[in-house]
C-alpha atoms as a PDB file:
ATOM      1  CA  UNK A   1     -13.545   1.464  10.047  1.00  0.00           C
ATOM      2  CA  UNK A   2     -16.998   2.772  10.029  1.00  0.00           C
ATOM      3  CA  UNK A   3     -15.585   6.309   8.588  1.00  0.00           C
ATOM      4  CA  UNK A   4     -13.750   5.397   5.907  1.00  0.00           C
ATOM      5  CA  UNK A   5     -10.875   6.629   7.082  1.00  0.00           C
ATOM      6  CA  UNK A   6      -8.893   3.632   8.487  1.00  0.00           C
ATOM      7  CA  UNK A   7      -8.795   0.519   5.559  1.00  0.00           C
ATOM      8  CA  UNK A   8      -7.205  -2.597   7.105  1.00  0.00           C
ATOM      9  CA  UNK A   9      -6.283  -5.072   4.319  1.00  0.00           C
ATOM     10  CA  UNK A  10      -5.550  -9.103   5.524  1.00  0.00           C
ATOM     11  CA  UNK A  11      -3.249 -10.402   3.070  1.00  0.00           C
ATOM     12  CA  UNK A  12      -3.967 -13.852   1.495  1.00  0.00           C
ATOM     13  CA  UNK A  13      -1.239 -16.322   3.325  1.00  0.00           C
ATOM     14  CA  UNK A  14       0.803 -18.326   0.920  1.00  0.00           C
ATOM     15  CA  UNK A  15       1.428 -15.509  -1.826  1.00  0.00           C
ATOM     16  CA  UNK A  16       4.957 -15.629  -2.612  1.00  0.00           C
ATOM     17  CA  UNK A  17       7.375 -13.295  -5.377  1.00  0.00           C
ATOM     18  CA  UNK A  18       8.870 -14.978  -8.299  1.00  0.00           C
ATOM     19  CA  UNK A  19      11.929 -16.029  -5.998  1.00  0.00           C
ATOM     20  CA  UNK A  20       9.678 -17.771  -3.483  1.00  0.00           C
ATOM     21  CA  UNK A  21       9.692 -15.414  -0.665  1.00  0.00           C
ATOM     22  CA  UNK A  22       6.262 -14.529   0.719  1.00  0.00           C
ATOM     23  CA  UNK A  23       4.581 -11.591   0.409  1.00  0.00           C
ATOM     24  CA  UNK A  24       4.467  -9.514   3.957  1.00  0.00           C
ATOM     25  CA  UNK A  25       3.140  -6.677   5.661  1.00  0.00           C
ATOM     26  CA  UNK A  26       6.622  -5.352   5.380  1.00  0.00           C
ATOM     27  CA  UNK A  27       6.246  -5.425   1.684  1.00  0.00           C
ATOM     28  CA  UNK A  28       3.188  -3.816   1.192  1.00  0.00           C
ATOM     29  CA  UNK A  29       3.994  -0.924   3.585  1.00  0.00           C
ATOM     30  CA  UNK A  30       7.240  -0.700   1.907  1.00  0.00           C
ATOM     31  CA  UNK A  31       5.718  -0.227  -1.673  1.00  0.00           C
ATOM     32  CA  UNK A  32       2.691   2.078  -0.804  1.00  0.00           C
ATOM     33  CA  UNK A  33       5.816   4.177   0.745  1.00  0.00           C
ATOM     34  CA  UNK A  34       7.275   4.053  -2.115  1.00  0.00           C
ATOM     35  CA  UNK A  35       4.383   5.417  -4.227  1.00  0.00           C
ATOM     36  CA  UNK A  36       3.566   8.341  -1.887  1.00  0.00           C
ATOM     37  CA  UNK A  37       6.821   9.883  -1.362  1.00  0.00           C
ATOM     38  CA  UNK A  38       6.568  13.304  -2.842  1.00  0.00           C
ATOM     39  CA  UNK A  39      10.407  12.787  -3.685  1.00  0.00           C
ATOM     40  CA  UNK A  40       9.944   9.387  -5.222  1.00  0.00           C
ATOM     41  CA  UNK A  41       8.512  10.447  -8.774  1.00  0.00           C
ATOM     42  CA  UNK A  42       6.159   7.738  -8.712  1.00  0.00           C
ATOM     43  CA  UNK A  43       3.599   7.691 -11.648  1.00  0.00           C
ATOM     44  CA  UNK A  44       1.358   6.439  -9.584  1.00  0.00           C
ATOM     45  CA  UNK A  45       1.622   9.627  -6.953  1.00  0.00           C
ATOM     46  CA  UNK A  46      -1.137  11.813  -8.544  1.00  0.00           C
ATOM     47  CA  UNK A  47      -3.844   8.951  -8.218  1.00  0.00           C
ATOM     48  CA  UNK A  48      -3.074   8.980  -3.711  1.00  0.00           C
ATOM     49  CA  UNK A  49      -2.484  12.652  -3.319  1.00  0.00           C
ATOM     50  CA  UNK A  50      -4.632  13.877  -0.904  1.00  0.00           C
ATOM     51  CA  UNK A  51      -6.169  10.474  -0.222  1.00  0.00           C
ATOM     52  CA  UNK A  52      -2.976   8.737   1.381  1.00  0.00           C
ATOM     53  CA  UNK A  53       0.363  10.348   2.534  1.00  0.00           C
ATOM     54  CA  UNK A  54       3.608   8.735   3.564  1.00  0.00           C
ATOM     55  CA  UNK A  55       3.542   7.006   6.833  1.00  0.00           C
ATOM     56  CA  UNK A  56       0.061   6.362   6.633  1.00  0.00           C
ATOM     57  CA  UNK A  57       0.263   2.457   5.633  1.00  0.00           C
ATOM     58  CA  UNK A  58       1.310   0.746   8.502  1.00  0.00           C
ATOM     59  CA  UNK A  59       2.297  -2.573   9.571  1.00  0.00           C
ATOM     60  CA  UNK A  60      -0.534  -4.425  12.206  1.00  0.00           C
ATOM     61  CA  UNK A  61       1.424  -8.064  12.354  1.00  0.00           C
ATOM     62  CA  UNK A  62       3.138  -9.936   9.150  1.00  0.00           C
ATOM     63  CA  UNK A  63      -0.215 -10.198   7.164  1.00  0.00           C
ATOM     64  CA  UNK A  64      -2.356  -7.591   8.034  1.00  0.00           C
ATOM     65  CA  UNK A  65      -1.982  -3.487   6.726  1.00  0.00           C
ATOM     66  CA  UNK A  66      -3.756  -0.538   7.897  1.00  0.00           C
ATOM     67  CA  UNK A  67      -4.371   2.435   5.988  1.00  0.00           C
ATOM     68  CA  UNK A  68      -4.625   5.610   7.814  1.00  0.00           C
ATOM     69  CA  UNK A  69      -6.105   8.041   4.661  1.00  0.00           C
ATOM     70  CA  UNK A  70      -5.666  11.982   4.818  1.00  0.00           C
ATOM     71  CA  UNK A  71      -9.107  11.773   4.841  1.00  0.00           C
ATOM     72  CA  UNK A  72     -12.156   9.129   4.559  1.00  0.00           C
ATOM     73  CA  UNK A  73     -12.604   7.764   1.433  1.00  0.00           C
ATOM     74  CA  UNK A  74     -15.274   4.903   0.606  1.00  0.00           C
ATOM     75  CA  UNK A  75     -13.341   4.003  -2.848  1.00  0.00           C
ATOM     76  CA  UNK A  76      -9.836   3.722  -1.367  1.00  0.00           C
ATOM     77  CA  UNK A  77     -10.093  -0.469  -2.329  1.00  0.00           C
ATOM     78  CA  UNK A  78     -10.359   0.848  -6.031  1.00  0.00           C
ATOM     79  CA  UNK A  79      -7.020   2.537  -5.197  1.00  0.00           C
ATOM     80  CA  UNK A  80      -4.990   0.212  -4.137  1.00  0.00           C
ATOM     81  CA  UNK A  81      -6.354  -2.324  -6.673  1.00  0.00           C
ATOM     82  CA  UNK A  82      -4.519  -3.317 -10.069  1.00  0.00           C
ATOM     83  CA  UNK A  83      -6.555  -0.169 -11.732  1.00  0.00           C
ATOM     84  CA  UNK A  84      -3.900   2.618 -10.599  1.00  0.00           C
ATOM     85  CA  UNK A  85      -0.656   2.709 -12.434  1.00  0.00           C
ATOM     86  CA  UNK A  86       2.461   1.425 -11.278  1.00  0.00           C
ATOM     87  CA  UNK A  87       0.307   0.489  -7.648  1.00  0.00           C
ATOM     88  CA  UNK A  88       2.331  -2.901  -7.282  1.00  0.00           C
ATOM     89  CA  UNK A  89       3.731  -4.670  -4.362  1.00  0.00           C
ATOM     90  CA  UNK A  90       7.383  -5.149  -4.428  1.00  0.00           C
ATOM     91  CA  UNK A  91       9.866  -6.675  -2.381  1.00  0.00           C
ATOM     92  CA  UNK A  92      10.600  -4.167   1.388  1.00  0.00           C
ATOM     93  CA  UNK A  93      14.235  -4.732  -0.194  1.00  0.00           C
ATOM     94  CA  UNK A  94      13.414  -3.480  -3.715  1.00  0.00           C
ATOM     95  CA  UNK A  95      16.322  -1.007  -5.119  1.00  0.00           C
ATOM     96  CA  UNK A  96      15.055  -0.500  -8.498  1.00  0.00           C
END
C-alpha cells in the first residue's frame, strides 16, 4: 500500500515443489510463520525482527499473500527475496 506497511505478493500460477504440488498461499503463509516464530530458532529470525511478526502474513485467496509489517518498510521485497538466509517456501505440511 502507499505506506509501506501492507506488501501484497501475487504468486506466479503454475509453480509447483519437486513432488508436483503447486505452490499456494497456504504455503507461503505457512513458511514466513515458520521463520518468525520467536520459538522456532529460525536463522533467518534476526533478518524480520521488528519488520514482520507472526500472524502478520496472511492468506488473501490461493495465490495472493499480504504482509502486514510491524511497521512500514520500503525494502521489505529485499526481505523476502532469496538474499535472507534460510527465507524459503516450503510445503504448509512441512515437519522438518
Amino acid at each position: 500500500d502507499e505506506t509501506a506497511r501492507r506488501w501484497t505478493f501475487k504468486l506466479r500460477p503454475g509453480v509447483k515443489f519437486h513432488d508436483g504440488r503447486s505452490v499456494t498461499a497456504k504455503d507461503v503463509v505457512a513458511s514466513f510463520e515458520r521463520l518468525v516464530d520467536p520459538n522456532s530458532g529460525s536463522s533467518a529470525l534476526s533478518a524480520y525482527k521488528g519488520i514482520l511478526s507472526k500472524g502478520g502474513a496472511k492468506i488473501v485467496d490461493d495465490e495472493t499473500v499480504a504482509f502486514d509489517l510491524d511497521k512500514s518498510n520500503s525494502n521489505f521485497p529485499f526481505y523476502v527475496s532469496s538474499d535472507v538466509y534460510n527465507a524459503v517456501i516450503l510445503p504448509a505440511d512441512y515437519a522438518g
